[in-house]
Protein backbone atom coordinates (compact mmCIF):
# COMPACT_ATOMS: atom_id res chain seq x y z
CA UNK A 1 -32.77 -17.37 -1.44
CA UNK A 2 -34.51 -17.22 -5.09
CA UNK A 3 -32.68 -18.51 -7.76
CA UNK A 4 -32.28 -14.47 -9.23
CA UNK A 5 -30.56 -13.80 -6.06
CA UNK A 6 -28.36 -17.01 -6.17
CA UNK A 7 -27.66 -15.68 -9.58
CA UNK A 8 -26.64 -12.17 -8.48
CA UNK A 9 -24.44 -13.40 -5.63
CA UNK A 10 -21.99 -15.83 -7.98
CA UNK A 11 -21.75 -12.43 -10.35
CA UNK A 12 -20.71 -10.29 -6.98
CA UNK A 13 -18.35 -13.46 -6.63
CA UNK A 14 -17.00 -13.81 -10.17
CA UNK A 15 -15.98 -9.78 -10.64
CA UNK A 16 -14.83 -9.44 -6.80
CA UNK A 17 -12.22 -12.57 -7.70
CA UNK A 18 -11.83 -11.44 -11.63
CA UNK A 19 -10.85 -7.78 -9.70
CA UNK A 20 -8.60 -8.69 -6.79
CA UNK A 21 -6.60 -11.41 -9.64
CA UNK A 22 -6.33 -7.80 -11.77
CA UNK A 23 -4.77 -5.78 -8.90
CA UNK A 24 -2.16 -8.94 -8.18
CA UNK A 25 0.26 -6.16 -8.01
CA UNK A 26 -1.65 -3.23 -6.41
CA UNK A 27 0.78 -2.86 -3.93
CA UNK A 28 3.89 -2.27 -6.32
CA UNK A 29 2.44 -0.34 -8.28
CA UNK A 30 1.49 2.00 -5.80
CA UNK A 31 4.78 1.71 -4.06
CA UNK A 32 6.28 2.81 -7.24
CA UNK A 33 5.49 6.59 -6.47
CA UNK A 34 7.78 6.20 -3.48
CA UNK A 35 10.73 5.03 -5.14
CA UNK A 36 11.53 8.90 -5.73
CA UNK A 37 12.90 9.57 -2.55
CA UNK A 38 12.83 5.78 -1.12
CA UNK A 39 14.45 4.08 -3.55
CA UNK A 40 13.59 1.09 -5.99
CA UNK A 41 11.87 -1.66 -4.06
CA UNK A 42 12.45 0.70 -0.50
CA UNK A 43 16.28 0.10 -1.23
CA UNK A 44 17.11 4.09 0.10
CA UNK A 45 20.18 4.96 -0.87
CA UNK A 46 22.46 7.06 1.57
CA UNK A 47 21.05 8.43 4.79
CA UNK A 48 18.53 11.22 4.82
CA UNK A 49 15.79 8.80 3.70
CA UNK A 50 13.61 5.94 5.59
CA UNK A 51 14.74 2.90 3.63
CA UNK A 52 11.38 1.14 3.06
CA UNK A 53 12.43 -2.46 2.32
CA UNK A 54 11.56 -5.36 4.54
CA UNK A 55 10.28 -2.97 7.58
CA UNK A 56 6.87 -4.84 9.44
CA UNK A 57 3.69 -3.50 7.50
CA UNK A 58 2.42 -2.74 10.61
CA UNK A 59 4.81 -0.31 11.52
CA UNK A 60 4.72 0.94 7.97
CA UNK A 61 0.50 1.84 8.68
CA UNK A 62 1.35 3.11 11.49
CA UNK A 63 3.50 5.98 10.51
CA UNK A 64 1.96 6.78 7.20
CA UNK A 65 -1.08 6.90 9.29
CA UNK A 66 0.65 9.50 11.64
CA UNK A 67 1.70 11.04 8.54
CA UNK A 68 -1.72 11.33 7.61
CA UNK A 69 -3.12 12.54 10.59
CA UNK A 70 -0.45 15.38 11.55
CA UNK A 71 1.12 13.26 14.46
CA UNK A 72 4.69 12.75 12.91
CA UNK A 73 6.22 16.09 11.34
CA UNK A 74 7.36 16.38 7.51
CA UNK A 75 8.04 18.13 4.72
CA UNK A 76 6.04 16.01 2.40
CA UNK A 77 5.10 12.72 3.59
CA UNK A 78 1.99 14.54 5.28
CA UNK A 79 0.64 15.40 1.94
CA UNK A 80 1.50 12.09 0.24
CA UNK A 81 0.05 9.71 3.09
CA UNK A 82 -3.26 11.50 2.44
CA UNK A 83 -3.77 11.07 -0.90
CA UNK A 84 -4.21 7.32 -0.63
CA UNK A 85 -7.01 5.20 0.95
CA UNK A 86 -6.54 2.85 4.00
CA UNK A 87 -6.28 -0.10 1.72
CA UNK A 88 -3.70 1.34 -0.67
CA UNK A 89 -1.94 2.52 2.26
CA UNK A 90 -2.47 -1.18 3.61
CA UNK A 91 -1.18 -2.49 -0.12
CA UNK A 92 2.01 -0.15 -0.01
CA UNK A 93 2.94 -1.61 3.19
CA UNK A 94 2.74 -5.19 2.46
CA UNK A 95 4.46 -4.83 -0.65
CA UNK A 96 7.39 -2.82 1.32
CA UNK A 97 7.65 -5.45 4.13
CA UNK A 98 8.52 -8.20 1.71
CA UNK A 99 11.46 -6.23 -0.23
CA UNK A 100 14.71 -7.55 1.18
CA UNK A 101 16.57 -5.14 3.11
CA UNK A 102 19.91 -4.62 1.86
């Protein structure tokens, strides 16, 4: 490896750690959006809504991505899961699965 290319690679290194330590809080910020039906936090009030908080990320990927893809009916959930990226999707579910559940 020349010493340009050593060069390039600590750059790619520098901005991909200066850019994840800006999106620290990716995931609630994105999660924010669903606070209009879910709650603050997931914290659902009532019972006509999913209460987000504390439920396994995995579970939460799993039905956004059925949201996404048609597999699990809604009104709008459908049209929201498809609007954001795998990742974000994968964001919004981490930050959801460490909200206490109330």
């Amino acid at each position: 490896m020349t010493a340009c290319s050593r060069i390039a690679w600590a750059g790619l290194l520098l901005w991909g750690a200066a850019a994840h330590a800006q999106d620290a809080n990716v995931g609630r910020n994105l999660a924010a959006t669903c606070s209009n039906c879910h709650g603050t936090n997931g914290q659902a009030k009532g019972d006509t809504v999913t209460p987000l908080a504390g439920m396994p990320a995995e579970r939460l990927i799993t039905t956004f991505n059925a949201y996404k893809n048609g597999a699990l009916p809604a009104t709008i959930m459908h049209q929201i899961a498809k609007g954001y990226t795998d990742e974000q999707l994968k964001a919004i579910a981490a930050y959801f699965a460490v909200q206490p559940k109330k």
